[in-house]
N, C-alpha and C. Protein backbone atom coordinates (compact mmCIF):
# COMPACT_ATOMS: atom_id res chain seq x y z
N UNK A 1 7.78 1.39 12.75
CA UNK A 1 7.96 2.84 12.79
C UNK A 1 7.91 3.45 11.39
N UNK A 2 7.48 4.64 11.27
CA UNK A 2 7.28 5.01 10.43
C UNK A 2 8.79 5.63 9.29
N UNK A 3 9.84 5.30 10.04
CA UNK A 3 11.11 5.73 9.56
C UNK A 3 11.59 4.12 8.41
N UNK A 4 10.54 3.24 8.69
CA UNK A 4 10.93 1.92 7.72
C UNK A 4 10.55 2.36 6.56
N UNK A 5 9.42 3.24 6.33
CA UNK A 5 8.85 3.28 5.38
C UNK A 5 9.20 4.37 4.83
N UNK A 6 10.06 5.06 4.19
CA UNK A 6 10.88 5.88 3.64
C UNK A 6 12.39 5.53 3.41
N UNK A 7 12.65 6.19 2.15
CA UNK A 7 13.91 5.98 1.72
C UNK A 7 15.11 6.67 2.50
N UNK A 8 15.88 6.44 1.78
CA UNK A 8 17.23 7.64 2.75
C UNK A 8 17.17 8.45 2.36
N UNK A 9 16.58 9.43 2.06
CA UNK A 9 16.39 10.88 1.43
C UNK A 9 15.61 11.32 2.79
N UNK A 10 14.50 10.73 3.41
CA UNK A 10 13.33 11.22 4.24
C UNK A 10 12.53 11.53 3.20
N UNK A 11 12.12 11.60 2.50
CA UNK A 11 11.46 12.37 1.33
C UNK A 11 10.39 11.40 0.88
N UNK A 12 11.00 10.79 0.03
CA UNK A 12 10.32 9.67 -0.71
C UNK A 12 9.82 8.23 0.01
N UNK A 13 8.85 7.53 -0.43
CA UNK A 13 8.31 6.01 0.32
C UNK A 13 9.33 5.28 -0.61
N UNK A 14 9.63 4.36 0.04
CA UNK A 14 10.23 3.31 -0.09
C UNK A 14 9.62 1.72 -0.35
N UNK A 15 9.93 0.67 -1.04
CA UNK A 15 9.05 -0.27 -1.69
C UNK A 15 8.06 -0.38 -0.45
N UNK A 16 8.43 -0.60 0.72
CA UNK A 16 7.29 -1.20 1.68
C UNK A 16 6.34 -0.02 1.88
N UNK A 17 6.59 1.02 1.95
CA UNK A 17 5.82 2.40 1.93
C UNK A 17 4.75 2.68 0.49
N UNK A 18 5.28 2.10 -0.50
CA UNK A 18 4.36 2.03 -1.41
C UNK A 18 3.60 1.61 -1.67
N UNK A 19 4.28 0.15 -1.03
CA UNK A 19 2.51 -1.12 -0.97
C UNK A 19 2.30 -1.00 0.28
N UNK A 20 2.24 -0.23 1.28
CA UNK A 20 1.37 0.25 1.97
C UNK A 20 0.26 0.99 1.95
N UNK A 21 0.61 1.98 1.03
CA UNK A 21 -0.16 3.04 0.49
C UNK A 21 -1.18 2.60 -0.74
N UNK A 22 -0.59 1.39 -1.23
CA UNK A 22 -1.37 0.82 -2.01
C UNK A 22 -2.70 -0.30 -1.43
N UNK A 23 -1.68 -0.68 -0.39
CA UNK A 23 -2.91 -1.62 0.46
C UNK A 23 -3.78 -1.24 0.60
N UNK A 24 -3.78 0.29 1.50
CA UNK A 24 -4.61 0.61 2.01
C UNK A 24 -5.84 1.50 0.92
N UNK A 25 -5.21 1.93 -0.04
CA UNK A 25 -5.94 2.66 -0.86
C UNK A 25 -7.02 1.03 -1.26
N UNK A 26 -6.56 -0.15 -2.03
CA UNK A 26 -7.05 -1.45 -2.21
C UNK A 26 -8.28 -1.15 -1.37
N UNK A 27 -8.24 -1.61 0.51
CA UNK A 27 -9.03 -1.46 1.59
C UNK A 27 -9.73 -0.87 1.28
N UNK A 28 -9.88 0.58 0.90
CA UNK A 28 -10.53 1.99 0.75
C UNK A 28 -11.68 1.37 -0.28
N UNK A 29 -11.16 1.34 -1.48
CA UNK A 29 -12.10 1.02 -2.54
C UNK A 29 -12.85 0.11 -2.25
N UNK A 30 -12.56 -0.93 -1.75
CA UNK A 30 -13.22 -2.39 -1.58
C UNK A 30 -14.24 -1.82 -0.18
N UNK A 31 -13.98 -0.74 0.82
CA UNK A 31 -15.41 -0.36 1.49
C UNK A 31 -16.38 0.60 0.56
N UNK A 32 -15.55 1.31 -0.45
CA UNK A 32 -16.42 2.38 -0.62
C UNK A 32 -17.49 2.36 -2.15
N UNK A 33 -16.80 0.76 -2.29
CA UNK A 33 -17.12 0.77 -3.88
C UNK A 33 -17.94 -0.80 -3.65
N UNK A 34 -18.89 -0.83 -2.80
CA UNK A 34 -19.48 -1.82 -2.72
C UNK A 34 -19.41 -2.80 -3.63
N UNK A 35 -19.25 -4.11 -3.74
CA UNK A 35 -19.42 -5.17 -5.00
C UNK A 35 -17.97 -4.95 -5.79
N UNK A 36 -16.63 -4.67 -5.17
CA UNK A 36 -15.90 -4.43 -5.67
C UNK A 36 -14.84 -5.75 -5.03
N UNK A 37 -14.66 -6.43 -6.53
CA UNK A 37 -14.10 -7.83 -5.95
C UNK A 37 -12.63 -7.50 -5.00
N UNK A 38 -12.55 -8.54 -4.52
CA UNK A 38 -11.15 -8.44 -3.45
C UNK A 38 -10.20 -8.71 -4.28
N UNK A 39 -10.13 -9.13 -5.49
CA UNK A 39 -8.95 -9.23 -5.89
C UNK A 39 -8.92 -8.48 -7.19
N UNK A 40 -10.08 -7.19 -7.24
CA UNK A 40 -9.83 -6.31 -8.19
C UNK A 40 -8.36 -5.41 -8.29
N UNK A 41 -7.48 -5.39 -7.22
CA UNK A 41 -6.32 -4.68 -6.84
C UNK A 41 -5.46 -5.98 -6.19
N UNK A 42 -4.52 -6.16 -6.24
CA UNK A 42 -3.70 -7.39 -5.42
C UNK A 42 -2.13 -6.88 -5.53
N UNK A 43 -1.49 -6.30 -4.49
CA UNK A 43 -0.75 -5.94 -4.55
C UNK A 43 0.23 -6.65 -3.33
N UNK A 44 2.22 -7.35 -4.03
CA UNK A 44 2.24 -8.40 -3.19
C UNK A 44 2.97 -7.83 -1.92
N UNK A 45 3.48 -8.23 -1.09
CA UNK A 45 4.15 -7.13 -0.28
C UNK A 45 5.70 -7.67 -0.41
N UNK A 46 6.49 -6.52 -0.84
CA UNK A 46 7.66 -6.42 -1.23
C UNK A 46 8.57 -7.62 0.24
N UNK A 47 9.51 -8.16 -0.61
CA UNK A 47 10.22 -9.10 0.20
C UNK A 47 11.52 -8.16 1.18
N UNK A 48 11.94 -8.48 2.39
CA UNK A 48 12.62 -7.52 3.06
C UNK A 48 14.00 -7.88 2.42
């Protein structure tokens, strides 16, 4: 749910919300930037 991924404020992302946002941005580039190595971005996913 999307309530994991925010802090207690509601406001702000929270570590897992960040490397989410980072993952997916990673994903993004690596379709849109053809020849763009997979491990040009490596981001680890925060421990719970």
């Amino acid at each position: 749910p999307a309530q994991t991924l925010v802090a207690l404020d509601g406001l702000h992302a929270n570590e897992l919300g960040v490397w989410l946002l980072l993952h997916r941005l990673d994903q993004l580039i690596e379709v849109k930037l053809p020849g763009t190595p997979r491990d040009a971005l490596v981001f680890r996913r925060p421990t719970p």
